[in-house]
C-alpha atoms as a PDB file:
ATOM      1  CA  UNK A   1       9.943  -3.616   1.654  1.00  0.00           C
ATOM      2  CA  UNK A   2      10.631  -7.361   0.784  1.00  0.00           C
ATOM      3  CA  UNK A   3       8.060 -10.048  -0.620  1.00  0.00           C
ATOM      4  CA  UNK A   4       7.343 -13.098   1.163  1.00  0.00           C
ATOM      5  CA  UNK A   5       9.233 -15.508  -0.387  1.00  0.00           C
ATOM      6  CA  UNK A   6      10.964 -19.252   0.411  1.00  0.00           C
ATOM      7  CA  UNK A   7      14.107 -18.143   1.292  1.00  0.00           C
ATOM      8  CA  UNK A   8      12.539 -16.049   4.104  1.00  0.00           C
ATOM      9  CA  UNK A   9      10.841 -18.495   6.017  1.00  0.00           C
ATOM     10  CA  UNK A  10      11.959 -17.464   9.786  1.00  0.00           C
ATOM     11  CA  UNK A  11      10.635 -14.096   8.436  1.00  0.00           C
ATOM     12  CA  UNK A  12       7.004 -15.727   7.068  1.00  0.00           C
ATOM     13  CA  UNK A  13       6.910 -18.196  10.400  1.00  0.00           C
ATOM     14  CA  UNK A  14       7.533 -14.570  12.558  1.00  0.00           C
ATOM     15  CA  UNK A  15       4.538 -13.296  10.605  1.00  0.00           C
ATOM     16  CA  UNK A  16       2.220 -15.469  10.998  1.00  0.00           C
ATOM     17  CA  UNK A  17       2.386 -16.390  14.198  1.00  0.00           C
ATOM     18  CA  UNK A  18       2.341 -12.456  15.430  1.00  0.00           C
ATOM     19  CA  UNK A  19      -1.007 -12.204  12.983  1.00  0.00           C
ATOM     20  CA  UNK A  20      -3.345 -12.466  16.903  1.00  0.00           C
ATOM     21  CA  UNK A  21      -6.117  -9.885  15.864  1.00  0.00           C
ATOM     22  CA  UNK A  22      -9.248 -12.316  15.161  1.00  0.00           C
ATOM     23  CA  UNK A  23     -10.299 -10.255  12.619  1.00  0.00           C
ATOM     24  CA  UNK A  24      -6.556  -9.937  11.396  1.00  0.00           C
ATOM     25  CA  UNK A  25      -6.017 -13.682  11.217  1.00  0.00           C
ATOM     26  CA  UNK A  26      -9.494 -14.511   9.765  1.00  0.00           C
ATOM     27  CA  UNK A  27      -8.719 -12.440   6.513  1.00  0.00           C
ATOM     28  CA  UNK A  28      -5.302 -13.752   6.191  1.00  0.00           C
ATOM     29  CA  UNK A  29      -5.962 -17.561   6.521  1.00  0.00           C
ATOM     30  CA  UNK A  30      -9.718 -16.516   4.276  1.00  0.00           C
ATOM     31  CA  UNK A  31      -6.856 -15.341   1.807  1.00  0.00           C
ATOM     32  CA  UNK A  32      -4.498 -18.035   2.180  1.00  0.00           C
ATOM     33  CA  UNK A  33      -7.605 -20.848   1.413  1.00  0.00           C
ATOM     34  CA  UNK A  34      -8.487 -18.858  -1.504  1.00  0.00           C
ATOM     35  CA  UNK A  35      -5.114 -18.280  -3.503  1.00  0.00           C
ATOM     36  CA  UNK A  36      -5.178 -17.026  -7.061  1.00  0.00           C
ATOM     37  CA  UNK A  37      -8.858 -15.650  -6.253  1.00  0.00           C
ATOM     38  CA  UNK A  38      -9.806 -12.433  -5.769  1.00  0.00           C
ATOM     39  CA  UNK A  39     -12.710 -10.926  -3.306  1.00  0.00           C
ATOM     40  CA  UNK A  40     -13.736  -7.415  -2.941  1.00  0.00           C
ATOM     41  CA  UNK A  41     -14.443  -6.379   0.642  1.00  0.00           C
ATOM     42  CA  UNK A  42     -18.327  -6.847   0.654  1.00  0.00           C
ATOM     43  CA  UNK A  43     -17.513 -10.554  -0.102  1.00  0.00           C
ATOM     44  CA  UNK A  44     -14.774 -10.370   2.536  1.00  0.00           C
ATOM     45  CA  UNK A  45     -16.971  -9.190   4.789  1.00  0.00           C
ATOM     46  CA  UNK A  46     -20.097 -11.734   4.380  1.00  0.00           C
ATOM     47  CA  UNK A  47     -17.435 -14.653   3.783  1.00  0.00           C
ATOM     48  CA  UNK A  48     -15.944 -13.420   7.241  1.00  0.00           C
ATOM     49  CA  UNK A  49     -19.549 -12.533   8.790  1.00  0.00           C
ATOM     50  CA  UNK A  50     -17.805  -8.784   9.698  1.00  0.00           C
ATOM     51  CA  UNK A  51     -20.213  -6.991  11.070  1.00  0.00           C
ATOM     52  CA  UNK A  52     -19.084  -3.591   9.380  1.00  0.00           C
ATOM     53  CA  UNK A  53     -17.327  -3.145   5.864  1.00  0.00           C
ATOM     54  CA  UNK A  54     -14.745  -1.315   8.209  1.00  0.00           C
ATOM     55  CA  UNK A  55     -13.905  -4.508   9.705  1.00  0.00           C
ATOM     56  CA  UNK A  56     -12.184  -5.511   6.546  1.00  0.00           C
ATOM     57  CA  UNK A  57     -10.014  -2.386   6.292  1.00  0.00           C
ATOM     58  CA  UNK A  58      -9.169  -2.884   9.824  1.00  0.00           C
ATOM     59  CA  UNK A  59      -8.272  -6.681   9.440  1.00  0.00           C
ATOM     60  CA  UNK A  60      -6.174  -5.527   6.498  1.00  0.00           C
ATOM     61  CA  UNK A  61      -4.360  -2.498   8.150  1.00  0.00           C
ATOM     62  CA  UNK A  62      -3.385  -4.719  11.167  1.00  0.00           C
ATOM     63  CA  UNK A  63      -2.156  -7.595   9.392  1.00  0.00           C
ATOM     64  CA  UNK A  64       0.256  -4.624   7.257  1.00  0.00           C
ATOM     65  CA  UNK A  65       1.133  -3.507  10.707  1.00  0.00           C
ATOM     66  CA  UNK A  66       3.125  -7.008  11.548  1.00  0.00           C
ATOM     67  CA  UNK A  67       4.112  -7.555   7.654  1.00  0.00           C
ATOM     68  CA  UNK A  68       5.669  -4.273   8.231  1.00  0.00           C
ATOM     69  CA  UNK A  69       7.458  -4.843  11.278  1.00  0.00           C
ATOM     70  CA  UNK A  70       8.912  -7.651   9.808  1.00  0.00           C
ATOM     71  CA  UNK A  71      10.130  -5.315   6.909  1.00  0.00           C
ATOM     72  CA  UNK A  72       7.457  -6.932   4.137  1.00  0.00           C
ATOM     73  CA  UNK A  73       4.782  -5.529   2.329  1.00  0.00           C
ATOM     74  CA  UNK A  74       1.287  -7.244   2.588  1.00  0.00           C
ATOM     75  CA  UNK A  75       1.003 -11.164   1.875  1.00  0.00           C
ATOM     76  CA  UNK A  76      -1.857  -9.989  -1.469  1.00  0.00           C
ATOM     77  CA  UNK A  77      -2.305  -7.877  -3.905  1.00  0.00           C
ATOM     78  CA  UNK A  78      -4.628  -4.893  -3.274  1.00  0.00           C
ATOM     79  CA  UNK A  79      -6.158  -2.887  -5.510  1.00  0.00           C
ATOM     80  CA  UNK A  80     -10.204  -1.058  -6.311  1.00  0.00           C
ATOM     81  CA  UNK A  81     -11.299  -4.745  -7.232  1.00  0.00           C
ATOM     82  CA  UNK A  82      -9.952  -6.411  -4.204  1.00  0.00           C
ATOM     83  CA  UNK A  83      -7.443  -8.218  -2.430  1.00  0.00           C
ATOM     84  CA  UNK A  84      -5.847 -10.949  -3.781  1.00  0.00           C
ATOM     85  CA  UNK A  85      -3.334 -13.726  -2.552  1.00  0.00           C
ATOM     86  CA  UNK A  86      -0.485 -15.415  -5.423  1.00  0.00           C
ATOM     87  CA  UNK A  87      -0.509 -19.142  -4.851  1.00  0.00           C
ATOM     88  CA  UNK A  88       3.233 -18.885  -4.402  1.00  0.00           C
ATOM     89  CA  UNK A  89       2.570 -17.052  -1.037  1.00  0.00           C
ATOM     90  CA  UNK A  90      -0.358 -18.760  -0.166  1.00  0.00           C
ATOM     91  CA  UNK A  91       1.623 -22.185   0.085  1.00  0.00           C
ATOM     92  CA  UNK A  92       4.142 -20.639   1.851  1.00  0.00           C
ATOM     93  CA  UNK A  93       2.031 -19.341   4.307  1.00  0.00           C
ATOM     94  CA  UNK A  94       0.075 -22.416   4.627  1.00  0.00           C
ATOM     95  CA  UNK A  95       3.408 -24.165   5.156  1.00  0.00           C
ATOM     96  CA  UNK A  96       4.043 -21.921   7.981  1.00  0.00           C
ATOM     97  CA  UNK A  97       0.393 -22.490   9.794  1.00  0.00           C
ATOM     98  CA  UNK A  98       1.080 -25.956  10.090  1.00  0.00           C
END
């Protein structure tokens, strides 16, 4: 799976527009505000005003759904501590938002 990167950009633009889930876009754009930072799901969640901790994990999963369609991994780094967006893809996403 490829990285979002510049030289992709009809790639990124595809992405991002196809992100539609509420809950899906909310956590990317969150992310995308936020670059170099990162937020553990309970922050995610109150940031977000989730209802449910599962609401992250669902958010997350869908946006991997599209990133994977598109042949790309997730636009962040995941891990136990939390997700986490470079500022490299951050400014290429916000690029692509407009």
């Amino acid at each position: 799976m490829d990285e979002f990167t510049s030289t992709n950009q009809v790639t990124v633009a595809s992405f991002y527009r196809e992100v539609t889930d509420p809950n899906a876009r909310a956590l990317l754009d969150f992310l995308i505000e936020h670059p170099g930072e990162r937020f553990d799901a309970r922050a995610i969640m109150t940031a977000l005003d989730f209802a449910q901790h599962r609401d992250v994990a669902l958010a997350a999963y869908a946006v991997g759904e599209v990133a994977g369609q598109h042949g790309c991994k997730r636009p962040w780094f995941e891990a136990q501590l939390g997700y986490q967006m470079s500022p490299e893809v951050a400014v290429l996403l916000q690029r692509m938002r407009g």
